[in-house]
Protein backbone atom coordinates (compact mmCIF):
# COMPACT_ATOMS: atom_id res chain seq x y z
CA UNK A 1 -3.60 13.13 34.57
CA UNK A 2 -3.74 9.33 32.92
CA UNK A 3 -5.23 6.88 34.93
CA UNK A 4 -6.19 4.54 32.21
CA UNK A 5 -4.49 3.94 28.90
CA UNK A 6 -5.75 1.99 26.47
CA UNK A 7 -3.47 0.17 24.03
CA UNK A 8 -4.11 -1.53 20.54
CA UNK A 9 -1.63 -4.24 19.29
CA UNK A 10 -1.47 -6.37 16.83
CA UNK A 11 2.39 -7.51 17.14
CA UNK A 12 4.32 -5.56 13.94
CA UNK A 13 6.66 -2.64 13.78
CA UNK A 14 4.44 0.03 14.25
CA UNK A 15 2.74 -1.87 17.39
CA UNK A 16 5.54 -2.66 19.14
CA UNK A 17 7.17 1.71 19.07
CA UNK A 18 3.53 2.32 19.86
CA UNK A 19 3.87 -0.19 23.18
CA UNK A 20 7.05 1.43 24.38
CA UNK A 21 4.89 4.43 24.20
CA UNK A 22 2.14 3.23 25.98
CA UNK A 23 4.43 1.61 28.93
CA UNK A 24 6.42 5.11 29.38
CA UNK A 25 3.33 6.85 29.53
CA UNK A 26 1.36 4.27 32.18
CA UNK A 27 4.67 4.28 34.14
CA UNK A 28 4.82 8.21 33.72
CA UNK A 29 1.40 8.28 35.04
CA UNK A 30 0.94 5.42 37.57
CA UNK A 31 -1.91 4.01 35.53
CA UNK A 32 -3.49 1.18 34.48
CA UNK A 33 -2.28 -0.54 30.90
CA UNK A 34 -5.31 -1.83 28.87
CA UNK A 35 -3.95 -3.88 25.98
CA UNK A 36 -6.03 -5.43 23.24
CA UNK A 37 -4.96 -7.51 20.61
CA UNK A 38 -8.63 -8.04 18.19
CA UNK A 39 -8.55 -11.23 16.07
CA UNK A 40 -10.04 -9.46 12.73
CA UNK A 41 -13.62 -11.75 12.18
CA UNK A 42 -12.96 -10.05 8.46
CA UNK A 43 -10.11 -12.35 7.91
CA UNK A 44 -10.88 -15.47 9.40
CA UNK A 45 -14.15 -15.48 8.05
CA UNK A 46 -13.24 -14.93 4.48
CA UNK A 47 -11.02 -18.40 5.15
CA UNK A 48 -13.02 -21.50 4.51
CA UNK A 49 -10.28 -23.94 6.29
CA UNK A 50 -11.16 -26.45 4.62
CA UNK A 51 -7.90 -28.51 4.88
CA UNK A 52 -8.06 -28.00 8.64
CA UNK A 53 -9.79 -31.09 10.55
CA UNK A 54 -10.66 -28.89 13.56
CA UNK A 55 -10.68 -24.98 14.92
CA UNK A 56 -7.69 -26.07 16.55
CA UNK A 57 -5.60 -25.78 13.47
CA UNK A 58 -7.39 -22.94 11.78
CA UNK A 59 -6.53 -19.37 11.25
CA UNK A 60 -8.67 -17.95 14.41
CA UNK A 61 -6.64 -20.15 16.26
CA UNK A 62 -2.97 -19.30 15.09
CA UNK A 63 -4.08 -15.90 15.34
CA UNK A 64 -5.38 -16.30 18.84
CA UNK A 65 -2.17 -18.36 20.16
CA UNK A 66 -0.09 -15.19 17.75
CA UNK A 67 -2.13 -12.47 20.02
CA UNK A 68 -1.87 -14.35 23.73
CA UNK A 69 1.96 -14.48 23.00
CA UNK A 70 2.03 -10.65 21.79
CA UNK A 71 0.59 -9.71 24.89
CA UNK A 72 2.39 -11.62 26.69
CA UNK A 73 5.49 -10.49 26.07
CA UNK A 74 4.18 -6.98 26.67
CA UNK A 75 2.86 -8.00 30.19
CA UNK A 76 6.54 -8.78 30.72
CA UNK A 77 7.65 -5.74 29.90
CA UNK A 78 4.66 -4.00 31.54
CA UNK A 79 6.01 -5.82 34.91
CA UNK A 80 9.70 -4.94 34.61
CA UNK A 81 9.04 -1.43 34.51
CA UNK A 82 6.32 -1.67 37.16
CA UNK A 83 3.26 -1.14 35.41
CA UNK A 84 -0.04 -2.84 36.04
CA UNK A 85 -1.46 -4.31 33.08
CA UNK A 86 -4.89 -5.79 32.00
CA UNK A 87 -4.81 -7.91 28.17
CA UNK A 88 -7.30 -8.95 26.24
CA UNK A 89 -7.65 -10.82 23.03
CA UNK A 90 -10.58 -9.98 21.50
CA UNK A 91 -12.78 -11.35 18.19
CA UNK A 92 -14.37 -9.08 15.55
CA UNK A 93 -13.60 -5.23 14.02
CA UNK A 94 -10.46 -4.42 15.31
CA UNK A 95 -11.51 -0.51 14.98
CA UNK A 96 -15.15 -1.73 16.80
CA UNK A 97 -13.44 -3.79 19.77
CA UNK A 98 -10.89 -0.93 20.17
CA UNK A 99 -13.61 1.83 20.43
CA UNK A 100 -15.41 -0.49 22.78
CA UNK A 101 -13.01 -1.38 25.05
CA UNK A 102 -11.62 2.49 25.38
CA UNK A 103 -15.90 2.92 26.30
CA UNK A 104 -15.62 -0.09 28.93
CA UNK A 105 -12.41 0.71 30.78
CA UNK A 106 -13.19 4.89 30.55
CA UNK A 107 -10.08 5.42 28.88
CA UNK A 108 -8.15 8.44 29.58
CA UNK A 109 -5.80 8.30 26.05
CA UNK A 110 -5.73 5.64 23.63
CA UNK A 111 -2.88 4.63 21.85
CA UNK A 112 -2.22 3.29 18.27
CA UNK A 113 0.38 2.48 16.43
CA UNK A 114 0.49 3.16 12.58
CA UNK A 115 2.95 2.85 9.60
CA UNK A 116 3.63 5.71 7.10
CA UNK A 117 2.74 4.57 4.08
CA UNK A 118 2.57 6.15 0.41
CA UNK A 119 -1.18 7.88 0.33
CA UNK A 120 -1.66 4.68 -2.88
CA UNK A 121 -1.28 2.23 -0.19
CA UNK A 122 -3.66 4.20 2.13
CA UNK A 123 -6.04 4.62 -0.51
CA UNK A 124 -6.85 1.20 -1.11
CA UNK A 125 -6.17 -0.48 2.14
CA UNK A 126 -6.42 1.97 5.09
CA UNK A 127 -5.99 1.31 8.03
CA UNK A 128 -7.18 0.34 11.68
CA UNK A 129 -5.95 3.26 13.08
CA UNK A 130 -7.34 5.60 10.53
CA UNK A 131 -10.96 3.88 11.20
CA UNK A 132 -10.77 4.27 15.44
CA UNK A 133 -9.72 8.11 14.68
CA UNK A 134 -12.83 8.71 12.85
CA UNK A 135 -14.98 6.71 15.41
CA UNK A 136 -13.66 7.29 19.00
CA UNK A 137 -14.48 10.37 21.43
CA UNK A 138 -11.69 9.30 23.40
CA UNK A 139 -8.02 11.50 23.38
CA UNK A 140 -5.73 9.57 20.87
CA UNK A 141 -2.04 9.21 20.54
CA UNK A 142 -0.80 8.25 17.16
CA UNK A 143 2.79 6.99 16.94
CA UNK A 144 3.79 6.82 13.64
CA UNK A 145 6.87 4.40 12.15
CA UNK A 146 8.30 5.26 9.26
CA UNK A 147 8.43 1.93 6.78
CA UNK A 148 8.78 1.99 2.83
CA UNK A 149 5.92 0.12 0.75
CA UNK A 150 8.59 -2.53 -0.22
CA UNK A 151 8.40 -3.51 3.59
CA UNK A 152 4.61 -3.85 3.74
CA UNK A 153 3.32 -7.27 3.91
C-alpha cells in the first residue's frame, strides 16, 4: 500500500511520537523512509550574527549540525527495526521543502508531527504542519502530542 513515506522533523516532542509513527508504518509497509529536517531561512535570516567571525559559528550552522544529529539518531533507529531510510537537511520554508520533497520522492503518505496547543497560541503563531495541510495533494498523517502552553518554547 506505502511504498514511500515521507517524514518531517525538526527534533521536539511532537517530532519525535510522529517518527515512531513513521518507522512502524515504513516497517509495516516495507517502504522507503524519507526524512527531512528544513533549516527555516525565516530564522536565520532575521539573525544578523554579527558577533560570529564566520558561518561556522552562526545559527544556520548550529541548526544544521542540530538537524544532521536529529536524523541521525533516527537513521539508527530506522536500521534497528530494519527500515531503509533516505535524510535530508534541507534550507528554506519548512512547509515549501516539505511539499517539495513529498513531489520529488512521489510520496505515498506524509507524516507530521504537531503539538496541541490553545487556539491563542495557534492564532498568532501557527504552525508548519498547519501550512503543508493547506498546500500538499499528498495523503497526510497528523500525530498530534498533547503539551500545555506553559511547555511551549
Amino acid at each position: 500500500m506505502y511504498d514511500r513515506v515521507c517524514l518531517a522533523t525538526n527534533g521536539g516532542v511532537a517530532s519525535e511520537n510522529a517518527e515512531t509513527h513513521a518507522l512502524n508504518l515504513a516497517a509495516a509497509m516495507d517502504a522507503t523512509l524519507h526524512a527531512v529536517y528544513v533549516v527555516d531561512e525565516a530564522v536565520t535570516t532575521a539573525y544578523s550574527g554579527d558577533e560570529y567571525v564566520d558561518t561556522a559559528e552562526g545559527p544556520a550552522h548550529g541548526l544544521t549540525e542540530y538537524g544532521n544529529s536529529v536524523l541521525g539518531a533516527l537513521a539508527e533507529r530506522a536500521d534497528a527495526a530494519g527500515v531503509t531510510i533516505e535524510t535530508a537537511v534541507l534550507y528554506g520554508s519548512p512547509a515549501d521543502e516539505i511539499v517539495t520533497v513529498a513531489d520529488e520522492v512521489d510520496a505515498d503518505i506524509v507524516i507530521l508531527g504537531t503539538k496541541r496547543r490553545s487556539d491563542e497560541y495557534r492564532s498568532l503563531l501557527g504552525s508548519v504542519t498547519d501550512r503543508v495541510l493547506r498546500v500538499t495533494d499528498w495523503s497526510t498523517t497528523v500525530v498530534k502530542t498533547n503539551v500545555s502552553d506553559e511547555d511551549a518554547p
